[in-house]
C-alpha atoms as a PDB file:
ATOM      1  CA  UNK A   1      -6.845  21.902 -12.663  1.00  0.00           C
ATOM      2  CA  UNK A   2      -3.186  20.727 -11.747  1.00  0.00           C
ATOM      3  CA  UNK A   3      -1.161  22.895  -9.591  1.00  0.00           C
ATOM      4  CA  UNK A   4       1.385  20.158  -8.748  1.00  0.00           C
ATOM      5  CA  UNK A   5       4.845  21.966  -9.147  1.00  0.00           C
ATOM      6  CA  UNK A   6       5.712  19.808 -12.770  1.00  0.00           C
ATOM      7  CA  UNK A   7       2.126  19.240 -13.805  1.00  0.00           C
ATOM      8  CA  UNK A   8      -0.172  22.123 -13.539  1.00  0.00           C
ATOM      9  CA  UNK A   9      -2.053  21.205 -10.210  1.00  0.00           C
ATOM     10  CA  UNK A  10      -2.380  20.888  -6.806  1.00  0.00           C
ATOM     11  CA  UNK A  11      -4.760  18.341  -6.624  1.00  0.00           C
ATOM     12  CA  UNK A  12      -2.744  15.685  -8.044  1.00  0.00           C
ATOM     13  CA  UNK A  13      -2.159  14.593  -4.592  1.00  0.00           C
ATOM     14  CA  UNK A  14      -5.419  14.567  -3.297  1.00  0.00           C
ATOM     15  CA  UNK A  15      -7.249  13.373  -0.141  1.00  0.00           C
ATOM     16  CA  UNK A  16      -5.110  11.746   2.465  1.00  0.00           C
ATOM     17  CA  UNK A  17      -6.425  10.202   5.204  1.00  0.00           C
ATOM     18  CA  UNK A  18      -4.362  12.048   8.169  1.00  0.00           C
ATOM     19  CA  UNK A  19      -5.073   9.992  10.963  1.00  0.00           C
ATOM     20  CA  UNK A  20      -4.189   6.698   8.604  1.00  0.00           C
ATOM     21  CA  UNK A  21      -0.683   8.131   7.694  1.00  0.00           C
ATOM     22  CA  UNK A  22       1.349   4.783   8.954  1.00  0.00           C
ATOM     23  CA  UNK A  23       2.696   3.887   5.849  1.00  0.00           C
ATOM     24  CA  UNK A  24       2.915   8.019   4.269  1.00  0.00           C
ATOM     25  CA  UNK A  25       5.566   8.328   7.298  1.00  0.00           C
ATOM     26  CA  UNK A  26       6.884   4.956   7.547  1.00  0.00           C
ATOM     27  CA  UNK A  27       7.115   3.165   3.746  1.00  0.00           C
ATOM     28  CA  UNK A  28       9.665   5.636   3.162  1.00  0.00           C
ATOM     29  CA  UNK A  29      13.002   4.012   2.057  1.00  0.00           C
ATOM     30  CA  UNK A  30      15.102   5.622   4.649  1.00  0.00           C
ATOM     31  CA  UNK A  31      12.708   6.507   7.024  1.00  0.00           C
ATOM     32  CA  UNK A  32      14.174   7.372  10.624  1.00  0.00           C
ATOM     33  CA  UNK A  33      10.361   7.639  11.748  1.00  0.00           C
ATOM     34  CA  UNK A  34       8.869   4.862  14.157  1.00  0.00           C
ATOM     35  CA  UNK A  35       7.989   1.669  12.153  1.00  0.00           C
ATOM     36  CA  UNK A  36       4.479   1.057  10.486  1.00  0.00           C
ATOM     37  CA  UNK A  37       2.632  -0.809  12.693  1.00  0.00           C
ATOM     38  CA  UNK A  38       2.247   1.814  16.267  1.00  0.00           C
ATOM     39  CA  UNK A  39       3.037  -0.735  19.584  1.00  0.00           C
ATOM     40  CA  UNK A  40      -0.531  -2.371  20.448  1.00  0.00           C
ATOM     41  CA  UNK A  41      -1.969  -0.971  23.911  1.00  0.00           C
ATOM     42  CA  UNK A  42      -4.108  -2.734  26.315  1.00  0.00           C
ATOM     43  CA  UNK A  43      -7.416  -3.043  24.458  1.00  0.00           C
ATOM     44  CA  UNK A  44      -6.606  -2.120  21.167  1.00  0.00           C
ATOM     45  CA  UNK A  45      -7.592  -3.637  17.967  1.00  0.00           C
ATOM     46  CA  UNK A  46      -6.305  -7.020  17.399  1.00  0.00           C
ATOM     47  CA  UNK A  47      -6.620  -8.739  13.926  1.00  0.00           C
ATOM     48  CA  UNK A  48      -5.768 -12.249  13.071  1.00  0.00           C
ATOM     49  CA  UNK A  49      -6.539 -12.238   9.637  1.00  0.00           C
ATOM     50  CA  UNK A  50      -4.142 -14.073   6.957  1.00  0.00           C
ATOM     51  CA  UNK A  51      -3.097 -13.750   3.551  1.00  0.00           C
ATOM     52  CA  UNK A  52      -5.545 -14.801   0.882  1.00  0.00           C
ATOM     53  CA  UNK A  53      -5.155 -18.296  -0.651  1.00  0.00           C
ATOM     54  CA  UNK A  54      -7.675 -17.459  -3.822  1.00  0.00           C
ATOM     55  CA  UNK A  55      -7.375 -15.387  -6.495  1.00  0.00           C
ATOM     56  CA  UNK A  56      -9.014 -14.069  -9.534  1.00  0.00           C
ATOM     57  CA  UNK A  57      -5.282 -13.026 -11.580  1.00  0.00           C
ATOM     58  CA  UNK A  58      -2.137 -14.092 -10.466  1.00  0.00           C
ATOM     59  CA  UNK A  59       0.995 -12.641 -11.998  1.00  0.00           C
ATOM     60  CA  UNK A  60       4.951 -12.307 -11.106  1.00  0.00           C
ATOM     61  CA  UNK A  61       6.651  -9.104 -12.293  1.00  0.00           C
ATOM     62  CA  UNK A  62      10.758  -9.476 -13.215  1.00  0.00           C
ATOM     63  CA  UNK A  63      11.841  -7.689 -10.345  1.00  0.00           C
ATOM     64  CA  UNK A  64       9.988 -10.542  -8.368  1.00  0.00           C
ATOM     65  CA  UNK A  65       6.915  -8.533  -6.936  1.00  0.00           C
ATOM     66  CA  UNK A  66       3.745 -10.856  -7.314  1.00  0.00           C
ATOM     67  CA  UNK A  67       0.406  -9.541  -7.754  1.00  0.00           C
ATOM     68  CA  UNK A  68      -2.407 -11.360  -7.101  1.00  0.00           C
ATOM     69  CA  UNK A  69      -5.912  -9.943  -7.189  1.00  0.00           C
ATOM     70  CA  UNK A  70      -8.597 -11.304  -4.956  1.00  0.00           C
ATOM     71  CA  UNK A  71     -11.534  -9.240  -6.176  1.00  0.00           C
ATOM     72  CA  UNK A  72     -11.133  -7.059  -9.396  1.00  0.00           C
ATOM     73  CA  UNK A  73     -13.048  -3.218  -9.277  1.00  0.00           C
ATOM     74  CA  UNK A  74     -14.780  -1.599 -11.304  1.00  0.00           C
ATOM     75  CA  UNK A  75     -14.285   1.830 -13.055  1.00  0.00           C
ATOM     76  CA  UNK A  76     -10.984   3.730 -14.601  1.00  0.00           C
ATOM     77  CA  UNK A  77      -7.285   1.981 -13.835  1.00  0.00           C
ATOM     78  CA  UNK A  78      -5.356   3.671 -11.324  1.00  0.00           C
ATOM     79  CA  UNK A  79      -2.678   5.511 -12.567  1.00  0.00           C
ATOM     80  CA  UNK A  80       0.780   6.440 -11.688  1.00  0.00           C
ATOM     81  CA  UNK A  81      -0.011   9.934 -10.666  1.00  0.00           C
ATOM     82  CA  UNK A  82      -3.470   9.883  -9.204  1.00  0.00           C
ATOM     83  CA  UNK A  83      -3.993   9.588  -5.559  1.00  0.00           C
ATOM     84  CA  UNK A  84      -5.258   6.587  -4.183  1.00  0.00           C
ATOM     85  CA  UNK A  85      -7.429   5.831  -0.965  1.00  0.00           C
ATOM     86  CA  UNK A  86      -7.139   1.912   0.697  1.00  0.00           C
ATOM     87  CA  UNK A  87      -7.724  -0.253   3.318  1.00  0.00           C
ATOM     88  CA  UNK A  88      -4.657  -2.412   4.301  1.00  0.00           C
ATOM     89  CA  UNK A  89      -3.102  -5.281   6.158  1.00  0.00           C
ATOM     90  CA  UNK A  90       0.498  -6.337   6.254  1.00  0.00           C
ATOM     91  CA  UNK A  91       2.316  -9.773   7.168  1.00  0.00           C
ATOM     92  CA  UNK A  92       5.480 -10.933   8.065  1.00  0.00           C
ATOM     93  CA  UNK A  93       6.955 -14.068   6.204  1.00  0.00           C
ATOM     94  CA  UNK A  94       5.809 -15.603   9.370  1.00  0.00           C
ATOM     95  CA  UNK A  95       2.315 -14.627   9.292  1.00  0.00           C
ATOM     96  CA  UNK A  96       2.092 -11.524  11.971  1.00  0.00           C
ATOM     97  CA  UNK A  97       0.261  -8.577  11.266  1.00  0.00           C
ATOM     98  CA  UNK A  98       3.235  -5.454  11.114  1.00  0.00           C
ATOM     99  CA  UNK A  99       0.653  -2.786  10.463  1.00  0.00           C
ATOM    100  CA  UNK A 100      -3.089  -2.556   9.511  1.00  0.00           C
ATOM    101  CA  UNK A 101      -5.457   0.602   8.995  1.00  0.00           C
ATOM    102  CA  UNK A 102      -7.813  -1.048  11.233  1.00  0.00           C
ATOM    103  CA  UNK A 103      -4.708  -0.115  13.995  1.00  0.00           C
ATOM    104  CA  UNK A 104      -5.409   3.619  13.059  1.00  0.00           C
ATOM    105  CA  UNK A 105      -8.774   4.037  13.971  1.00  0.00           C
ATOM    106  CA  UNK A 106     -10.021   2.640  10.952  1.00  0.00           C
ATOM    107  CA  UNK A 107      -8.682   5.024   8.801  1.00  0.00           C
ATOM    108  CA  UNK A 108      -8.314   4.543   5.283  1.00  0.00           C
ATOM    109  CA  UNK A 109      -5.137   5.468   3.762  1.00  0.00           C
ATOM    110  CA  UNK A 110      -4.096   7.915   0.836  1.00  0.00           C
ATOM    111  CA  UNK A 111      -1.241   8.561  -1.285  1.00  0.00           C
ATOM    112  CA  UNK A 112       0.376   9.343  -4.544  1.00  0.00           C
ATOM    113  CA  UNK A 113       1.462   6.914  -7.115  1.00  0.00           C
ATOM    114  CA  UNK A 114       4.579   7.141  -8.345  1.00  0.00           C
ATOM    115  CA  UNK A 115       5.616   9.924  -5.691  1.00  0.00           C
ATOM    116  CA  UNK A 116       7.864   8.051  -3.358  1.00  0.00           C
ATOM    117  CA  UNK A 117       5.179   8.612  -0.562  1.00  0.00           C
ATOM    118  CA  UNK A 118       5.168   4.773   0.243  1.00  0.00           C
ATOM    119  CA  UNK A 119       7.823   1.643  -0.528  1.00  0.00           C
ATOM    120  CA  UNK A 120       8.382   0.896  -4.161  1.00  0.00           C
ATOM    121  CA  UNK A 121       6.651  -2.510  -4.114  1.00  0.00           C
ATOM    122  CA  UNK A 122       3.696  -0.410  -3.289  1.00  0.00           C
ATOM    123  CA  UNK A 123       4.160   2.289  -6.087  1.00  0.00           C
ATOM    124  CA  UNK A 124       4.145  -1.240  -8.822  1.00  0.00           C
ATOM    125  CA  UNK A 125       1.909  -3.198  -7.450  1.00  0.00           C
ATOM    126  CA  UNK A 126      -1.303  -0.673  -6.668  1.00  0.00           C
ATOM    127  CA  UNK A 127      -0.847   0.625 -10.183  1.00  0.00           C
ATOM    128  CA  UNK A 128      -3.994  -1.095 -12.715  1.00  0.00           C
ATOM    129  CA  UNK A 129      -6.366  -1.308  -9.316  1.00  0.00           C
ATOM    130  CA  UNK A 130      -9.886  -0.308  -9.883  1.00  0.00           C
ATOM    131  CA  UNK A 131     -12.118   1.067  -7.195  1.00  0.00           C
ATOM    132  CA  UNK A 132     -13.556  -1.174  -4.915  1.00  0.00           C
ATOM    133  CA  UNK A 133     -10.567  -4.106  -6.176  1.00  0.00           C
ATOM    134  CA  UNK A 134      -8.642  -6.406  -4.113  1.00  0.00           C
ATOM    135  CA  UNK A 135      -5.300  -7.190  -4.614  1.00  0.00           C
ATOM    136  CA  UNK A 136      -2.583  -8.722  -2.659  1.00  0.00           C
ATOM    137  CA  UNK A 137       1.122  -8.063  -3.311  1.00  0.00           C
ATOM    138  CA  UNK A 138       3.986 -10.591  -2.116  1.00  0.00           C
ATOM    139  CA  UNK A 139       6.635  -7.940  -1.976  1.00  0.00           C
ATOM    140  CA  UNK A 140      10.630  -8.566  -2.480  1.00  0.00           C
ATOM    141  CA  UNK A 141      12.583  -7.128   0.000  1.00  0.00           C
ATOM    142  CA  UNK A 142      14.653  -5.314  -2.408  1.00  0.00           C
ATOM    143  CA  UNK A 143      11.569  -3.400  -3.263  1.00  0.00           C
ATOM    144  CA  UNK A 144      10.481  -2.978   0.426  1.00  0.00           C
ATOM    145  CA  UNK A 145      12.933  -2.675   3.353  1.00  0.00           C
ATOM    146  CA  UNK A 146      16.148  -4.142   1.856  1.00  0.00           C
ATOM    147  CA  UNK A 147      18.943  -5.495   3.584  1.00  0.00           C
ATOM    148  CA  UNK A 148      18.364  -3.020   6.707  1.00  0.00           C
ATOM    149  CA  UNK A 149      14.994  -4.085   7.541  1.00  0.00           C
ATOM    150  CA  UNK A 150      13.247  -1.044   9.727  1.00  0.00           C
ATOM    151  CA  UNK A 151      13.916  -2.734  12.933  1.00  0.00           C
ATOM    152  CA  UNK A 152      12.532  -3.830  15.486  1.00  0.00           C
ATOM    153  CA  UNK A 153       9.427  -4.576  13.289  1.00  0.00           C
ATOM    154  CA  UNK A 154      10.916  -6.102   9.898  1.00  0.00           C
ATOM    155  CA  UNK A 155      14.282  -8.212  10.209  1.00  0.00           C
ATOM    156  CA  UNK A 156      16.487  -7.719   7.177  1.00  0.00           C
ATOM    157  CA  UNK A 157      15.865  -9.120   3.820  1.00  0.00           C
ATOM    158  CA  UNK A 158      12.227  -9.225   4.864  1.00  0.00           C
ATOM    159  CA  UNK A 159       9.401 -10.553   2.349  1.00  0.00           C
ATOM    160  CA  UNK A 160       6.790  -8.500   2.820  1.00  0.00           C
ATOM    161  CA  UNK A 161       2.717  -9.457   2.144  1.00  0.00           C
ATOM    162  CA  UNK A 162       0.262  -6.528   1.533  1.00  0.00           C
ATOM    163  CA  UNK A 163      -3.609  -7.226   1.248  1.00  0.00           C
ATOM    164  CA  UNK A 164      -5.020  -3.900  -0.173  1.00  0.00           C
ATOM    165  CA  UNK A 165      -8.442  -2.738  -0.749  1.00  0.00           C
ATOM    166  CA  UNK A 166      -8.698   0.140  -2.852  1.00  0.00           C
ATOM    167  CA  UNK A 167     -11.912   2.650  -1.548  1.00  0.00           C
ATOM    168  CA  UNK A 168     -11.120   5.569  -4.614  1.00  0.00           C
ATOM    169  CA  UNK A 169      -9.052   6.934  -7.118  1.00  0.00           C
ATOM    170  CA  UNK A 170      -8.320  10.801  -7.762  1.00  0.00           C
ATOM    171  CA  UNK A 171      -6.932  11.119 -10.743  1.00  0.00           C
ATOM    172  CA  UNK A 172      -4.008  13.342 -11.805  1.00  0.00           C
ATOM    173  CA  UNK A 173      -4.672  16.873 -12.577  1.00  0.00           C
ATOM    174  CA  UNK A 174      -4.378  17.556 -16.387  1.00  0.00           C
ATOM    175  CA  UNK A 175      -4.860  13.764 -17.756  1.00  0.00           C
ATOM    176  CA  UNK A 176      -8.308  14.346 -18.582  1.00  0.00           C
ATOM    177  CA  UNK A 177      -9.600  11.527 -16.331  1.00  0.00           C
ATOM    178  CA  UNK A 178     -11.674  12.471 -13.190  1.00  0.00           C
ATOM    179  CA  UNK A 179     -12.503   9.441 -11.100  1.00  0.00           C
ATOM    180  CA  UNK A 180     -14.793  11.321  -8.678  1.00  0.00           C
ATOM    181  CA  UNK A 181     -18.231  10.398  -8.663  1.00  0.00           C
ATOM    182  CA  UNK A 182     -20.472  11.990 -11.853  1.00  0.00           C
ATOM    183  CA  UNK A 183     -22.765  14.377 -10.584  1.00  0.00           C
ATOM    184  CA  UNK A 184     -25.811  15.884 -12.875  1.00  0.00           C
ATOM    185  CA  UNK A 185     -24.353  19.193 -12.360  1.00  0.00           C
ATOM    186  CA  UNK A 186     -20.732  20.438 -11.932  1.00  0.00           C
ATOM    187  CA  UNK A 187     -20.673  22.192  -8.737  1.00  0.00           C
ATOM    188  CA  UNK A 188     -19.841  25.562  -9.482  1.00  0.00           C
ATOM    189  CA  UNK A 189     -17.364  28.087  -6.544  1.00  0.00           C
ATOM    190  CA  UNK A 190     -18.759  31.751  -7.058  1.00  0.00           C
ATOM    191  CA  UNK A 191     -16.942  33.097  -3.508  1.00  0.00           C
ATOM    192  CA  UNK A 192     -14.168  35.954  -3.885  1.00  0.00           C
ATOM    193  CA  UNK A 193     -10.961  36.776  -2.426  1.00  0.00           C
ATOM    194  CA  UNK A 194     -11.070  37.804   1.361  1.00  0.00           C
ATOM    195  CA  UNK A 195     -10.748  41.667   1.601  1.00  0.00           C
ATOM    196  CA  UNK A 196     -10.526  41.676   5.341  1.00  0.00           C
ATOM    197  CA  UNK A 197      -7.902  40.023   7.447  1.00  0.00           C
ATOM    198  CA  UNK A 198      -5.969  39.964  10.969  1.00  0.00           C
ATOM    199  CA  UNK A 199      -3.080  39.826  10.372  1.00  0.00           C
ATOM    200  CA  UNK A 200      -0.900  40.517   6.911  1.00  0.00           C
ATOM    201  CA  UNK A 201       1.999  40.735   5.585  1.00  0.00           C
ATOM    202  CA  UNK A 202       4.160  40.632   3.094  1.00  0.00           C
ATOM    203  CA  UNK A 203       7.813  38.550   2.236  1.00  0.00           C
ATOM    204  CA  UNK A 204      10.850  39.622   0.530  1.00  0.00           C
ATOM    205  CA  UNK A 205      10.113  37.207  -2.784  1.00  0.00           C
ATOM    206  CA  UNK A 206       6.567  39.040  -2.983  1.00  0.00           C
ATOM    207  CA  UNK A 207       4.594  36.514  -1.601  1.00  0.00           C
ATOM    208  CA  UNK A 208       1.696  38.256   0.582  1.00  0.00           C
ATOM    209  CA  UNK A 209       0.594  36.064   2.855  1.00  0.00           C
ATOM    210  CA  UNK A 210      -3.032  37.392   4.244  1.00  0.00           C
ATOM    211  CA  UNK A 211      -4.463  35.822   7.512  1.00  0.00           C
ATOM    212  CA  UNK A 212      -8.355  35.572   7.246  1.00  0.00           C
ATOM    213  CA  UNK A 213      -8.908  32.989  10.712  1.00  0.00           C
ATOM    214  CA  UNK A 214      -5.932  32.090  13.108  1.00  0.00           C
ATOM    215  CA  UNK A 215      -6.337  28.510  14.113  1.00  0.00           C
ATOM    216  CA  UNK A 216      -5.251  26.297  16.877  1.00  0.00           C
ATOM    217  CA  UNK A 217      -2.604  24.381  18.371  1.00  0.00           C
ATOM    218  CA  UNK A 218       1.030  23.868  16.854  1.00  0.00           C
ATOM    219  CA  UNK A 219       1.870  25.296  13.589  1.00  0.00           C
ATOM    220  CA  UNK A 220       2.847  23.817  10.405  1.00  0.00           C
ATOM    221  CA  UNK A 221       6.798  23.190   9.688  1.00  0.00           C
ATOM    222  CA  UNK A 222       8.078  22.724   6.598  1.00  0.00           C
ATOM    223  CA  UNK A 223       8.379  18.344   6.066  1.00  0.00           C
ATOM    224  CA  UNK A 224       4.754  18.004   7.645  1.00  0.00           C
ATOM    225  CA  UNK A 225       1.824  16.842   5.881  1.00  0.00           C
ATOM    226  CA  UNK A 226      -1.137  18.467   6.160  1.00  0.00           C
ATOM    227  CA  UNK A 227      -5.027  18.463   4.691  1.00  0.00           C
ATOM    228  CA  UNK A 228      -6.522  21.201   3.649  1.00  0.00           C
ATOM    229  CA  UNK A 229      -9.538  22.973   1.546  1.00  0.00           C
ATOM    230  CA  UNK A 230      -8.720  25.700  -0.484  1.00  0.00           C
ATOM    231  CA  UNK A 231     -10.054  28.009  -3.739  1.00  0.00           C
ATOM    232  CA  UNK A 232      -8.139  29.721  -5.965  1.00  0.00           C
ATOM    233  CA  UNK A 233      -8.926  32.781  -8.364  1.00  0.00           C
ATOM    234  CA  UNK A 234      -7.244  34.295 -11.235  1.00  0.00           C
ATOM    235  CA  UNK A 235      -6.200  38.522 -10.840  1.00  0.00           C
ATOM    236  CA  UNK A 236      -9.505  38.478 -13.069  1.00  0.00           C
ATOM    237  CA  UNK A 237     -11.313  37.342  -9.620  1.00  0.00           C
ATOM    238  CA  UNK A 238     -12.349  33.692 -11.712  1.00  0.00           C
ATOM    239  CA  UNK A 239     -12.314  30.797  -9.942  1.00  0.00           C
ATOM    240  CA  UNK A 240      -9.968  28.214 -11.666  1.00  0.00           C
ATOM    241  CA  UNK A 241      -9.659  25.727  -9.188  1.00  0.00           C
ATOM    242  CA  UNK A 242     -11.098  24.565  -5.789  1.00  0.00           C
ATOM    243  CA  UNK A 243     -11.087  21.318  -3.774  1.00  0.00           C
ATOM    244  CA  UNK A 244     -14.941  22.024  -4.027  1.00  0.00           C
ATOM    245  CA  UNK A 245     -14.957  20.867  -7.958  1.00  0.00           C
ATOM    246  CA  UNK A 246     -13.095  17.716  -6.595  1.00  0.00           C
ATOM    247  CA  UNK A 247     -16.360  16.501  -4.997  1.00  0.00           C
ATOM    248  CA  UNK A 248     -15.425  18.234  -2.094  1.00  0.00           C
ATOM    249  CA  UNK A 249     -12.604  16.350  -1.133  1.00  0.00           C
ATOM    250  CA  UNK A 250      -9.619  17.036   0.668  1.00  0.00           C
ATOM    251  CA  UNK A 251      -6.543  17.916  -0.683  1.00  0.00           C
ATOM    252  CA  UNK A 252      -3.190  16.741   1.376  1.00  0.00           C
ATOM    253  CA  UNK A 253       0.723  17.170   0.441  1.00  0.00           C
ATOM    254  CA  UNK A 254       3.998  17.218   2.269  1.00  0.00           C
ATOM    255  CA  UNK A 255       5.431  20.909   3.084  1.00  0.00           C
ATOM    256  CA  UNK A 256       8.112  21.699   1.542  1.00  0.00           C
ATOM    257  CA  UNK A 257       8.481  18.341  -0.956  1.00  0.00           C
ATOM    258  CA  UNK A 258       8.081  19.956  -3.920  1.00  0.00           C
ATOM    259  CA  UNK A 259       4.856  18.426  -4.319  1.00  0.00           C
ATOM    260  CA  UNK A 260       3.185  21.488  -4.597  1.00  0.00           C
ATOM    261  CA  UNK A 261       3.897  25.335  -6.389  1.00  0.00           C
ATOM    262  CA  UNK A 262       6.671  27.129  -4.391  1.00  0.00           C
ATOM    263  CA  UNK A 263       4.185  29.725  -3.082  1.00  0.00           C
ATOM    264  CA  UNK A 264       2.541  27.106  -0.923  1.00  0.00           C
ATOM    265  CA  UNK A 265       5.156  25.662   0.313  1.00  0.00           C
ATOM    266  CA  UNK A 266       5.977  28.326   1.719  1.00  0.00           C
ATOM    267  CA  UNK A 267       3.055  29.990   2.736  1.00  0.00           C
ATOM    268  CA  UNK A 268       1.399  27.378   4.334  1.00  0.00           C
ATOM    269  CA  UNK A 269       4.344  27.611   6.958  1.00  0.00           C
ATOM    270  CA  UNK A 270       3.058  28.406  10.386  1.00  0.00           C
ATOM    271  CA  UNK A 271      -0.865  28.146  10.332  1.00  0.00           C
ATOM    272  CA  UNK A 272      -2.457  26.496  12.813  1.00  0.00           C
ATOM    273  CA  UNK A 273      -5.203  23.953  12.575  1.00  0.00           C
ATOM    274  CA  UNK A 274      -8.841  25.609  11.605  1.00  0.00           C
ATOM    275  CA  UNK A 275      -6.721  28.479  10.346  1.00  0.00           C
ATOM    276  CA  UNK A 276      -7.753  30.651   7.003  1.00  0.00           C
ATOM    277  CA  UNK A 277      -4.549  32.366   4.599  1.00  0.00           C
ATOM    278  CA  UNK A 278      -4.853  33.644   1.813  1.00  0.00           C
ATOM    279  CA  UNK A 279      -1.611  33.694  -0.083  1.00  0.00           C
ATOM    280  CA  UNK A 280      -1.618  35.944  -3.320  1.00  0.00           C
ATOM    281  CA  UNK A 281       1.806  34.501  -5.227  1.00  0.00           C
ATOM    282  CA  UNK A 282       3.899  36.466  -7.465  1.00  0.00           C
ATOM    283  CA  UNK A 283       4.115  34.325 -11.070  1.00  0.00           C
ATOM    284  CA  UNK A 284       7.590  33.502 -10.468  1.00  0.00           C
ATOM    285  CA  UNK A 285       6.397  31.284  -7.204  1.00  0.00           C
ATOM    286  CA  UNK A 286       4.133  29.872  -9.205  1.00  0.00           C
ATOM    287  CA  UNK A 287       3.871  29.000 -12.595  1.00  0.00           C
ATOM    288  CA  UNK A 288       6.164  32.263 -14.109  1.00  0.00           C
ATOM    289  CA  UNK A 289       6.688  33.044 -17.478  1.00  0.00           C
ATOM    290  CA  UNK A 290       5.164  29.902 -19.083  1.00  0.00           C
ATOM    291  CA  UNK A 291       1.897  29.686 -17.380  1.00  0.00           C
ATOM    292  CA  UNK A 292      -0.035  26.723 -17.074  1.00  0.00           C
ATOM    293  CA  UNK A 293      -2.116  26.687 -20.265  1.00  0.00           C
ATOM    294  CA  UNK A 294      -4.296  27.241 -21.527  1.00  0.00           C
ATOM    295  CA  UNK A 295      -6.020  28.310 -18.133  1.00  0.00           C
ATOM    296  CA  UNK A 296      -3.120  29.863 -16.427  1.00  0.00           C
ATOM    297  CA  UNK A 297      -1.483  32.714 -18.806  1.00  0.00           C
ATOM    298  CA  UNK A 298       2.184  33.571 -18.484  1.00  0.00           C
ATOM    299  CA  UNK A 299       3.225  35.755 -15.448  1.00  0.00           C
ATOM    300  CA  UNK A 300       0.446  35.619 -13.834  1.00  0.00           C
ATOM    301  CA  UNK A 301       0.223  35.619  -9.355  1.00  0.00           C
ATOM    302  CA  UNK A 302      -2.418  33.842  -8.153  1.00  0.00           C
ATOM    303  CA  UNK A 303      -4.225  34.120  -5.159  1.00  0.00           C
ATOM    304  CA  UNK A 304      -5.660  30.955  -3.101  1.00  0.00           C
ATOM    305  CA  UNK A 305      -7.552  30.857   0.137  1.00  0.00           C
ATOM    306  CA  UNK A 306      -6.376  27.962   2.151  1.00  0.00           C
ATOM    307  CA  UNK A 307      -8.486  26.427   5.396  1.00  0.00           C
ATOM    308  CA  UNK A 308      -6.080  23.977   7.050  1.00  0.00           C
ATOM    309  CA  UNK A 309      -7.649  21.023   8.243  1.00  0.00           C
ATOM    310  CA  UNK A 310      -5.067  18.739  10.093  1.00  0.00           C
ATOM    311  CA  UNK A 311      -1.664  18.259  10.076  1.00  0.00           C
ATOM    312  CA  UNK A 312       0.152  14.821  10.473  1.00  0.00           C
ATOM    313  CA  UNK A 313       0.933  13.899  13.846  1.00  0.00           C
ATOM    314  CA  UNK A 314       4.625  13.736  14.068  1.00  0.00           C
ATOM    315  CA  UNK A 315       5.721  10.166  14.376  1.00  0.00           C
ATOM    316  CA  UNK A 316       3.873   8.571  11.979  1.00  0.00           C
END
């Protein structure tokens, strides 16, 4: 069920890894955020892999991004749309590793196609990957960093050489494909709306925003991204979506990017880590007068319980 802002669901941007979220904060054209690859400390991971020599499928796109595929997946094509978990390494022109997952713990990394979460070479080139594929992009500048470079890292006019391993596709709410794992049954969410919170209230637009658990730590500010779980229910108390139906997984977004209805982005505003809201939003925060069809009728609020997991250390 999409409840993306422009296509019906908020799990179009699935699963991101938080603790991988180099490039999520640092791909961005523009990005005043430090640069992809984090200084290396005494005793951290050091690679000295290079770029692959072999491949399966070469080809050279008009804009000048080359894709070459070292192993080819299995499974549906990744889409623009659908979110997208990988492994990755990065070179210089001269052959030193920028920025590698293996630098962040290990962590694989996960964003949305198409979304401007990541550098446009990116966006292309991962576009056609099947799980468990992998492909290596030789990246223009003009489709990277540009003339600016993101200094110190990447000089100016910097070629850029991604080696990417794609772990998983989630696909795009609403396009009928479903990339998760089959399972012999289709899990099935039977729990209601919270009735009893501790602390409540309720904003000028209409949205009620219902604390069930107070969490930990800092709060969320609008421009973060977090990962959360959540459920949400129709005013007939049915269940029509949950991260639960999306084997389980993880559902992450940027506050306040649009990326999600209006109702989230603005109550997800100041919880805290381990925290529980429910947010019950008015139809014009959320889908309004045309609904989301055919399971979301017109005017209709919604309610969704959200348990935040992690939020995106700033820096990244």
């Amino acid at each position: 069920m999409a409840i993306l802002h422009n296509l019906g669901s908020i799990f179009a941007a699935a699963v991101l890894s938080i603790s991988s979220a180099a490039i999520a904060g640092n791909l961005l054209p523009g990005s005043d955020r430090a640069m992809i690859a984090a200084p290396t400390r005494a005793g951290a991971v050091q690679l000295s892999d290079k770029p692959a020599t072999k491949f399966v499928k070469v080809h050279k796109l008009a804009d000048g991004l080359k894709i070459e595929d070292i192993r080819i997946g299995k499974g549906p094509a990744a889409q623009t749309g659908d979110s997208v978990s990988v492994h990755y390494t990065g070179w210089l022109a001269n052959g030193t590793i920028f920025d590698a997952s293996k630098l962040h713990g290990n962590t694989p990394f996960t964003f949305q196609l198409g979304a401007g979460q990541v550098i446009k070479g990116w966006d292309i080139g991962v576009v056609g990957m099947k799980a468990g594929g992998i492909r290596q992009l030789v990246i223009p500048a003009k489709l990277a960093y540009g003339s600016q470079g993101a200094p110190p890292t990447i000089p100016p006019n910097s070629v850029l050489t991604f080696r990417i391993h794609l772990l998983s596709i989630n696909a795009a709410p609403g396009t009928g494909r479903h990339h998760a794992k089959p399972s012999a049954a289709k899990p099935k969410v039977t729990a209601k709306p919270a009735t009893h919170f501790v602390k409540s209230r309720t904003l000028a637009d209409g949205l009620k925003i219902e604390d069930v658990k107070l969490g930990k730590g800092p709060k969320v500010k609008s421009g973060e991204t977090i990962a959360v779980h959540y459920t949400g229910w129709l005013p007939n108390g049915k269940v029509f979506d949950a991260s639960r139906l999306h084997g389980n997984q993880q559902f992450t977004f940027q506050v306040g990017a649009g990326q999600v209805i209006r109702g989230w982005d603005i109550g997800v505003v100041g919880m805290r880590v381990g925290g529980v809201r429910q947010l019950v939003i008015p139809a014009k925060l959320a889908y309004g007068q045309a609904g989301s069809p055919p399971t979301i009728p017109p005017n209709t609020p919604l309610t969704f319980q959200i348990h935040l997991l992690a939020i995106q250390p700033a820096g990244w």
